[in-house]
Protein backbone atom coordinates (compact mmCIF):
# COMPACT_ATOMS: atom_id res chain seq x y z
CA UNK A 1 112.86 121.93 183.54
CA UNK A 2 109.44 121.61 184.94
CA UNK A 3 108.38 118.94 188.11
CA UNK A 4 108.52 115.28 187.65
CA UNK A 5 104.71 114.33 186.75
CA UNK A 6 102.50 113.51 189.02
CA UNK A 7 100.99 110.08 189.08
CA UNK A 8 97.83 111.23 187.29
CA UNK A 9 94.89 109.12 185.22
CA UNK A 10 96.61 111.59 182.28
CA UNK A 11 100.12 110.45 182.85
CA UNK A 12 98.98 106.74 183.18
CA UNK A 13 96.98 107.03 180.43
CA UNK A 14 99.59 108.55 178.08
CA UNK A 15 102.35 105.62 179.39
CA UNK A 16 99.57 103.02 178.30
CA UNK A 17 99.49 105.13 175.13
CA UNK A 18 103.05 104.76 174.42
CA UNK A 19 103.42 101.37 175.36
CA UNK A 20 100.48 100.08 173.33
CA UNK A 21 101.93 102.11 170.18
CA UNK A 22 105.54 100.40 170.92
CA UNK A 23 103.63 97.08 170.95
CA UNK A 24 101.44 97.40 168.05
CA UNK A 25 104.16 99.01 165.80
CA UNK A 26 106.41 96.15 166.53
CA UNK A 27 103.60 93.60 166.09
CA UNK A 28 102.67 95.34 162.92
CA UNK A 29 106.12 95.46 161.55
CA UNK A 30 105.61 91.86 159.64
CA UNK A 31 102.72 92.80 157.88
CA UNK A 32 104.40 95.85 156.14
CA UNK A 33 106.97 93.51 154.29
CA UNK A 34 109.98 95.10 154.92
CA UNK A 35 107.65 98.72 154.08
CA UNK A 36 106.40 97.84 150.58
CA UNK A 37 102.45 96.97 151.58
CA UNK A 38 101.45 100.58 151.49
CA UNK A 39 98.38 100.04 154.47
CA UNK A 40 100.16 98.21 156.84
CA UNK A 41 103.21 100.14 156.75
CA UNK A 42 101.13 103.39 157.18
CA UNK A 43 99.24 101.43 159.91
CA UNK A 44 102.92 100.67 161.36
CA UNK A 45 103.78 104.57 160.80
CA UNK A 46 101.25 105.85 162.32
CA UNK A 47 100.88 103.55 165.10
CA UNK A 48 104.66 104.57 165.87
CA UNK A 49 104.10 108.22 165.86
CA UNK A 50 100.76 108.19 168.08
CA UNK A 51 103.44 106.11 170.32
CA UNK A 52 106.21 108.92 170.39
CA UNK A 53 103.64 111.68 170.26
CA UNK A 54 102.26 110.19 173.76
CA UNK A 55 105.89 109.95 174.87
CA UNK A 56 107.21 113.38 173.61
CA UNK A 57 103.99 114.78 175.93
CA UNK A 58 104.79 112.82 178.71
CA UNK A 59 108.52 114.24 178.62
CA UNK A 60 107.33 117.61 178.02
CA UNK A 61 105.17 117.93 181.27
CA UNK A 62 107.81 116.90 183.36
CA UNK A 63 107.84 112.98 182.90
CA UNK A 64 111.96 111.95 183.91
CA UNK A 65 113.46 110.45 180.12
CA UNK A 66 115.22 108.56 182.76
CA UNK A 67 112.83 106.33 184.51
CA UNK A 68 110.42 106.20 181.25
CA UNK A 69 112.95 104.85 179.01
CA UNK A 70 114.26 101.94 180.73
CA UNK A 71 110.28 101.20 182.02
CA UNK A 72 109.45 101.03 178.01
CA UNK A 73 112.78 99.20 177.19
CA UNK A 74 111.94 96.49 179.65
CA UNK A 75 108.14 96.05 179.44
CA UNK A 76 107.72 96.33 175.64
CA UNK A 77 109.91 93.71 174.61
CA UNK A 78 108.57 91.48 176.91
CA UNK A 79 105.00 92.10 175.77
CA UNK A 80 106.09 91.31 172.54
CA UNK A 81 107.63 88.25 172.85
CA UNK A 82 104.70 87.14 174.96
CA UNK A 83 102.03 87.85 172.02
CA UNK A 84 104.47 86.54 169.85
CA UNK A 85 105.20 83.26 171.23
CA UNK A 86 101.57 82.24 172.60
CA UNK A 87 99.64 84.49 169.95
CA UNK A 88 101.05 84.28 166.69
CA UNK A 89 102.35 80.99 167.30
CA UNK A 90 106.41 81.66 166.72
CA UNK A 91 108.42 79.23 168.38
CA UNK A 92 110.35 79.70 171.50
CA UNK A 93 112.21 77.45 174.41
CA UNK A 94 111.32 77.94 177.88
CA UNK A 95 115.05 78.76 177.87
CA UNK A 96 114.74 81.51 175.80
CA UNK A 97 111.79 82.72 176.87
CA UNK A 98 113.74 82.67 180.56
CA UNK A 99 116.91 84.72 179.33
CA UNK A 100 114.83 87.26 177.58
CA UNK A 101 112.47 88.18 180.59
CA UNK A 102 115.57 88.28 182.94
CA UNK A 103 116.95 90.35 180.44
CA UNK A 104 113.85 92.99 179.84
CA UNK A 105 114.09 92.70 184.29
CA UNK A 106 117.55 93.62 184.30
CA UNK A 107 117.13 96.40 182.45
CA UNK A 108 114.03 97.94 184.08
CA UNK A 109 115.35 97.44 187.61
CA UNK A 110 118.93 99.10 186.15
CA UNK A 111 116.80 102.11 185.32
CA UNK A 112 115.41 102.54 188.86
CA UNK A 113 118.94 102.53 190.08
């Protein structure tokens, strides 16, 4: 196993990479129609595997599975919901919208642990 990655403009850059892919697959994921509109669900696809590529690299030169996981698993939800709710226009309580960012903080402070 090689050293954790250093903080570098590659590492950040490859994070952002991931994250963005995450996002835009997931934001993406209507259009496809459950996979049967052939260019958005090659869009979607590929989006996806740009996203995992940029992971997969960041893992490979040392980047902790750990500490990257639950960073993605809180932060990309959260995006989500956010461009859902005051982008697209889907409906949400501020309730909701309460539970699920305590939830996606929960989880990335649970991965720091």
């Amino acid at each position: 196993m090689e050293a954790p990655a250093a903080l570098t403009a590659r590492v950040v850059t490859l994070f952002v990479v991931c994250a963005l892919g995450q996002v835009g697959g997931s934001l993406m994921l209507g259009k496809t129609a459950g996979f049967t509109h052939p260019g958005w669900s090659a869009a979607c696809a590929l989006t996806y595997a740009v996203s995992l590529w940029a992971l997969a690299t960041l893992i490979r030169e040392g980047g902790p599975l750990s500490l990257l996981m639950p960073i993605l698993a809180a932060t990309v939800p959260l995006v989500v919901i956010l461009i859902a709710v005051f982008v697209q226009g889907e409906p949400a309580s501020w309730p909701r919208l309460g539970l699920l960012t305590l939830a996606c903080a929960v989880i990335g402070v649970s991965g720091t642990l």
